[in-house]
Protein backbone atom coordinates (compact mmCIF):
# COMPACT_ATOMS: atom_id res chain seq x y z
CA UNK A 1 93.04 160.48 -31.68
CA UNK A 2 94.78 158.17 -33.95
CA UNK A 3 92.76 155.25 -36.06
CA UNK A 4 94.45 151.77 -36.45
CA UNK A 5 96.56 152.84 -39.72
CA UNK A 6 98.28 155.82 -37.48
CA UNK A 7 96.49 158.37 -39.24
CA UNK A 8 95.71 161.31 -36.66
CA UNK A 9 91.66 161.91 -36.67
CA UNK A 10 91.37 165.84 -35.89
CA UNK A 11 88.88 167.30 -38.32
CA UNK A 12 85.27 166.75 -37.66
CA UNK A 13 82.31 167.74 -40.60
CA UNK A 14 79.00 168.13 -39.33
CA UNK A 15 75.70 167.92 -41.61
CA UNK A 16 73.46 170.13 -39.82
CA UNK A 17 70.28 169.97 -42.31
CA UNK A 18 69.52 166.90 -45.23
CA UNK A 19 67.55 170.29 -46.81
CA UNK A 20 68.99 171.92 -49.79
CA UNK A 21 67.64 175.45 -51.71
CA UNK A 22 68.74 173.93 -54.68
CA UNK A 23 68.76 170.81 -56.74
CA UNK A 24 72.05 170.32 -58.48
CA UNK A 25 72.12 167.63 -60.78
CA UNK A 26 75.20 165.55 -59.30
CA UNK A 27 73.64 165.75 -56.31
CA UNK A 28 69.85 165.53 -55.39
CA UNK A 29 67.17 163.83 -58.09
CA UNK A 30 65.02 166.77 -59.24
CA UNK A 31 62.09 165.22 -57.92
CA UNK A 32 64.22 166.09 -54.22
CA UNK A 33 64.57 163.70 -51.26
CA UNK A 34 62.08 162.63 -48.56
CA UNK A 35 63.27 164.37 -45.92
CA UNK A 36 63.73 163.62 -42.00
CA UNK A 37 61.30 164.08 -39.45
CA UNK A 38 62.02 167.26 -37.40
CA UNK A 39 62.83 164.46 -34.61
CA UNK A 40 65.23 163.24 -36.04
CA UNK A 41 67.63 166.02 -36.63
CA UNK A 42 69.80 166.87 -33.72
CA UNK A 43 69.29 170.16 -32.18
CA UNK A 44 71.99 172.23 -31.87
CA UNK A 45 72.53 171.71 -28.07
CA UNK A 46 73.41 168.18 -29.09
CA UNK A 47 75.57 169.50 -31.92
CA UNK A 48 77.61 171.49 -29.52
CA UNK A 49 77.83 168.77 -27.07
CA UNK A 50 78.99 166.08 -29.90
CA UNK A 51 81.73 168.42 -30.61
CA UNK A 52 82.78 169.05 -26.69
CA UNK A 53 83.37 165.62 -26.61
CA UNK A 54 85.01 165.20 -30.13
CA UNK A 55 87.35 168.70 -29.21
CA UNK A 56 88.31 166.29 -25.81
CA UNK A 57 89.02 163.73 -27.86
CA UNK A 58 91.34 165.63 -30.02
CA UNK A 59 89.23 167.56 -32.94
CA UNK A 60 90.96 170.69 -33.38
CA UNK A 61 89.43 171.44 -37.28
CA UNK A 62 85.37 171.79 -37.60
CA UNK A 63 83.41 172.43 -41.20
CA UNK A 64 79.66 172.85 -40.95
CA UNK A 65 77.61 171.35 -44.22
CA UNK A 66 74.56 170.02 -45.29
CA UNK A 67 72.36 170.23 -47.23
CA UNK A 68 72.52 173.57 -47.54
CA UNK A 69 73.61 174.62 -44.13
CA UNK A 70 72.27 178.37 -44.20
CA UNK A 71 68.60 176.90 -44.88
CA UNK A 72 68.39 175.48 -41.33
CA UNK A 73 67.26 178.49 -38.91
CA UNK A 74 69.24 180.61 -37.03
CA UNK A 75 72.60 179.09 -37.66
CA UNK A 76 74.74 182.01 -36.51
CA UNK A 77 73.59 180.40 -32.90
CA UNK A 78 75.02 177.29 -33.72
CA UNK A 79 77.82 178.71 -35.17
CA UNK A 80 78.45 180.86 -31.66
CA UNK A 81 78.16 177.98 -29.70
CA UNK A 82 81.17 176.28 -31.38
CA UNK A 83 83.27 178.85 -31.64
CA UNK A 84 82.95 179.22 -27.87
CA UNK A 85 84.70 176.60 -27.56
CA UNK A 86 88.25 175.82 -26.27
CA UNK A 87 90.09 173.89 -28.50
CA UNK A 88 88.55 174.62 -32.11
CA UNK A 89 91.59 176.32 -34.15
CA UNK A 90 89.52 175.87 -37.61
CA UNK A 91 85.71 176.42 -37.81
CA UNK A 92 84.45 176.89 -40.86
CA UNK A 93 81.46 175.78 -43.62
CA UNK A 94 80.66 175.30 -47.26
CA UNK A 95 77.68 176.49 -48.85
CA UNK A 96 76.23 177.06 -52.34
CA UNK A 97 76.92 180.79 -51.28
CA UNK A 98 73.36 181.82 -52.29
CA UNK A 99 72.47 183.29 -48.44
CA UNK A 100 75.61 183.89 -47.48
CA UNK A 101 74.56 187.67 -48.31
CA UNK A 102 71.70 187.75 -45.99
CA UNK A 103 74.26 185.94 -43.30
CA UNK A 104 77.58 186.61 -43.90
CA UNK A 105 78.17 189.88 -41.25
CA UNK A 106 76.00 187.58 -38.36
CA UNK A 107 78.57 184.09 -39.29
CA UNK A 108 81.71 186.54 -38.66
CA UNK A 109 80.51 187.82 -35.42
CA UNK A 110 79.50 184.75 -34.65
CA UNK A 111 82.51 183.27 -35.05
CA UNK A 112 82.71 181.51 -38.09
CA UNK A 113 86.53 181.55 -39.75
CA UNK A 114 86.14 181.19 -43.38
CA UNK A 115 83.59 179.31 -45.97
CA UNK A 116 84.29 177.54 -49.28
CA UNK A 117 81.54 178.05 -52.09
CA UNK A 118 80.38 175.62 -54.34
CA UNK A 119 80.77 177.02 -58.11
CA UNK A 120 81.02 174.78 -61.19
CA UNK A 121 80.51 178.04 -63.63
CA UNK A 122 80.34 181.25 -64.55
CA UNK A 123 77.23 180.98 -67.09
CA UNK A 124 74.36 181.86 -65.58
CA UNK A 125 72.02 179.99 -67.76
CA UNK A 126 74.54 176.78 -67.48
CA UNK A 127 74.75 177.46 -63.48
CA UNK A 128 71.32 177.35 -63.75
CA UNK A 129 70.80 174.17 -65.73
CA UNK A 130 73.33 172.40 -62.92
CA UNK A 131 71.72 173.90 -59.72
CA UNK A 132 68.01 173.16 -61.52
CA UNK A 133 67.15 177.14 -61.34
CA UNK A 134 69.93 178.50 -59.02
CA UNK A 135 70.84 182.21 -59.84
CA UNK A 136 74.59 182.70 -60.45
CA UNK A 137 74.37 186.33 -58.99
CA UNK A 138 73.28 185.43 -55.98
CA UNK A 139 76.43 183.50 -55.31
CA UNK A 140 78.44 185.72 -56.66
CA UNK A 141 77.12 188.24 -54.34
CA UNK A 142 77.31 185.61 -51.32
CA UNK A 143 81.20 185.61 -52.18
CA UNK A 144 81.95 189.30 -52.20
CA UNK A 145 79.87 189.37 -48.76
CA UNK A 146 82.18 186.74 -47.31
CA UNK A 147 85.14 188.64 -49.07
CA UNK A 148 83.75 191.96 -47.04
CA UNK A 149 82.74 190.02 -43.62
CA UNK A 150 86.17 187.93 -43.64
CA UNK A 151 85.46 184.90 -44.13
CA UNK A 152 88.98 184.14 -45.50
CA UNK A 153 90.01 182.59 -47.38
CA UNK A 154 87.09 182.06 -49.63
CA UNK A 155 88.05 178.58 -51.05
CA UNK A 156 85.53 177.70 -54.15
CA UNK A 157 84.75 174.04 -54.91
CA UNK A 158 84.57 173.26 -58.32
CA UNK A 159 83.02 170.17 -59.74
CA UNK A 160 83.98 168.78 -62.99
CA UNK A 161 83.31 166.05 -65.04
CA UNK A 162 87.07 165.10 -65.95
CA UNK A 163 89.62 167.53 -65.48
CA UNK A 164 90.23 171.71 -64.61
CA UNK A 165 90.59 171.97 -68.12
CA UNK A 166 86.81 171.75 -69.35
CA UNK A 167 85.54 175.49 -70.07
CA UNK A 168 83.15 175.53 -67.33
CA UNK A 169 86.06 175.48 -64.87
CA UNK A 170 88.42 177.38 -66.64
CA UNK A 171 85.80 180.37 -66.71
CA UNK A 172 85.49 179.58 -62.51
CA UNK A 173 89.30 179.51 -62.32
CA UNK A 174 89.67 182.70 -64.22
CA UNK A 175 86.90 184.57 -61.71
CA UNK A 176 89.03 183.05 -58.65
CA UNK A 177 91.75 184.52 -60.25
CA UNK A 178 90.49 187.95 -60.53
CA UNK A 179 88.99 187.75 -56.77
CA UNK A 180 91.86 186.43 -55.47
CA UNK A 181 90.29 182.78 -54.15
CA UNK A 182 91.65 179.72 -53.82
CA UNK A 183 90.11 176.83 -55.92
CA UNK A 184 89.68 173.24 -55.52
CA UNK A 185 88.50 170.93 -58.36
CA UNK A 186 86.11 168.01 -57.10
CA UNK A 187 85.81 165.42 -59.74
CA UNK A 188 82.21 163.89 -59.97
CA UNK A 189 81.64 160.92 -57.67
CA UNK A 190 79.56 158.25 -56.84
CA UNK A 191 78.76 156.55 -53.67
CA UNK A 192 77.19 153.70 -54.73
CA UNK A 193 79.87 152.38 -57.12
CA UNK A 194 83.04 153.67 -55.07
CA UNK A 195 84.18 156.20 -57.48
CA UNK A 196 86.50 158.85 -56.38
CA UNK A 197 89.40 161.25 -56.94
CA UNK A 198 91.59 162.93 -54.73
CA UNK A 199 90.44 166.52 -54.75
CA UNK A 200 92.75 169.18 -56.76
CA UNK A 201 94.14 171.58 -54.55
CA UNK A 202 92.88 169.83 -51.17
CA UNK A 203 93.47 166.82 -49.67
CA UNK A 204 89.82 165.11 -49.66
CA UNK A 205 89.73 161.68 -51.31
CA UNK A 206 93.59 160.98 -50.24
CA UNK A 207 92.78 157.51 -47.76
CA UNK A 208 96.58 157.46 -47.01
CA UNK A 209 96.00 161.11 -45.11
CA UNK A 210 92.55 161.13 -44.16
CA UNK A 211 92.01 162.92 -41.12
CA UNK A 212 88.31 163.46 -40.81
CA UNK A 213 84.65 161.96 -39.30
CA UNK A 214 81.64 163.21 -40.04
CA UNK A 215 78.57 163.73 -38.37
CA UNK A 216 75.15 163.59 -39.70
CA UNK A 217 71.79 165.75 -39.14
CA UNK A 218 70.15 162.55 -37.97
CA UNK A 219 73.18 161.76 -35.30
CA UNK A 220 75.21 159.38 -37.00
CA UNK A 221 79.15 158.95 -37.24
CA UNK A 222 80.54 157.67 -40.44
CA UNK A 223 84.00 156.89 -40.46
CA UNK A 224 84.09 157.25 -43.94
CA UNK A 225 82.38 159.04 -46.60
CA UNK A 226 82.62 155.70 -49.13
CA UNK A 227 81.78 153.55 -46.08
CA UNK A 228 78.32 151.92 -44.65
CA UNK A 229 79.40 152.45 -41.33
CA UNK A 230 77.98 154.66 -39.00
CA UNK A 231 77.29 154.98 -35.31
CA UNK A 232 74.44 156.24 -33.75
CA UNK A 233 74.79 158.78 -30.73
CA UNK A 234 71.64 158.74 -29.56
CA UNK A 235 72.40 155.30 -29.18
CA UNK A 236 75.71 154.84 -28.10
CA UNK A 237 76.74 158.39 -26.67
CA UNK A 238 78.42 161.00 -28.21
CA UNK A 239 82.16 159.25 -26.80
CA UNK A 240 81.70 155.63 -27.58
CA UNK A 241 80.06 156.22 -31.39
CA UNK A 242 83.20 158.88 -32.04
CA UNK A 243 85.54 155.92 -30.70
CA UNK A 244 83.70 153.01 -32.83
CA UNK A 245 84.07 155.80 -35.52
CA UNK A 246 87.65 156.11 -35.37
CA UNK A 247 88.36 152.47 -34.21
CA UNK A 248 86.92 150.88 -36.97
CA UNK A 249 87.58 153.65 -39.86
CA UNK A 250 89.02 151.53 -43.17
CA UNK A 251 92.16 152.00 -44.08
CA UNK A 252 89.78 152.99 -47.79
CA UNK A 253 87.11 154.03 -49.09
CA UNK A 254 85.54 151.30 -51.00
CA UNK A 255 81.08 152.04 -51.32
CA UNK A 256 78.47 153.90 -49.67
CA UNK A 257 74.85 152.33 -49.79
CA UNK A 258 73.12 153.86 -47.28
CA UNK A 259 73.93 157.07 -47.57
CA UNK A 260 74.06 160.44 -49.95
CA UNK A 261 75.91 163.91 -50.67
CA UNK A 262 72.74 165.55 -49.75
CA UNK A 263 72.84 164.35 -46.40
CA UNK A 264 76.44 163.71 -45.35
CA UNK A 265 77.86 166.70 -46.71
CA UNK A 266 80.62 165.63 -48.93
């Protein structure tokens, strides 16, 4: 598939839960998020038939988010069903990595390729000031069980206020180091106002080469993370809201209003 600016759509991120097991400050308000109806998140046969028709259509790269994707039930099925199939060179997903103990062995077997882990630092009484009560260890151990399963590469995000430079992040980098990981530094954003930075070591935020749609828990397709478009498959069917999607993506981002993080997954 290829949008109106020649840009080749092949990488598809899917929100499978608006439900988080944390609170992290740049994220969710601590007071948390009313959340949707159990009706209105698609089950994971409509997931898996979404993507089909988005693999047909020439998605070859799939991330699973939230949320906190591990908190929805049982997602090592999900996960099987879209590695099954044809087509998918890339699945992988991005957690807070505080689960991904209890999961990691079922993901691989399941199918899952690789996850990248949100960590923004290595203090655990700092980590847990950002996450509002998040233990560090428990992400660290999440890590080292997707460094055992083989889940590689780990990739950890990294969100900073300004620049890799602030000692939060150099204390993350310095971990990565010793582990081996690749790092990417995410520069706070905000929806609302349009503000956004082209991610350090990745490629998200770059308009001129973005390559993605995303899917939401509740079944829409946003062009755009800084965009209040959005298509509704329920609606429209899984092929016409992923061509409206791509037909009508901007050439940038410009403001979100109608959406968050929490529930588009970044």
């Amino acid at each position: 598939m290829f949008d109106r600016y020649n840009r080749r759509i092949n990488y598809l991120r899917i929100s499978v839960t608006d439900r988080c097991n944390l609170r992290c400050r740049y994220c969710m308000p601590a007071e948390g998020i009313k959340l949707l109806g159990h009706n209105d998140i698609l089950s994971y046969d409509e997931i898996a038939e979404f993507t089909r028709q988005a693999v047909s259509m020439g998605v070859d790269k799939v991330r699973l988010t939230g949320g906190e994707p591990l908190v929805r039930k049982d997602l090592p099925a999900l996960v099987a069903m879209l590695s099954g199939i044809e087509g998918i060179k890339d699945l992988a997903m991005t957690t807070n990595g505080t689960l991904l103990s209890k999961y990691a062995q079922k993901l691989e077997t399941a199918g899952l390729k690789r996850v990248n882990v949100s960590l923004d630092s290595m203090d655990p009484f700092k980590f847990s000031w950002i996450t509002r009560g998040g233990k560090l260890n428990d992400t660290l151990a999440g890590i080292d069980a997707a460094i055992k399963n083989g889940l590689t590469p780990v990739r950890i995000n990294c969100v900073v206020k300004h620049s890799k430079n602030e000692p939060d992040a150099k204390m993350v980098s310095e971990y990565a180091d010793k582990k081996g990981l690749e790092i990417r530094y995410i520069k706070e954003m905000d929806l609302e106002r349009g503000e956004f930075n082209v991610v350090e070591g990745g490629e998200g935020g770059n308009c001129a080469k973005c390559n993605r749609i995303r899917l939401t828990a509740n079944g829409k397709v946003k062009p755009c993370l800084f965009s209040d478009l959005e298509y509704d498959v329920r609606e429209l069917g899984n092929e016409e809201a992923i061509r409206k999607a791509v037909e009508n993506k901007p050439a940038c981002g410009t403001s979100n209003h109608n959406g968050h993080f929490y529930n588009i997954g970044g």
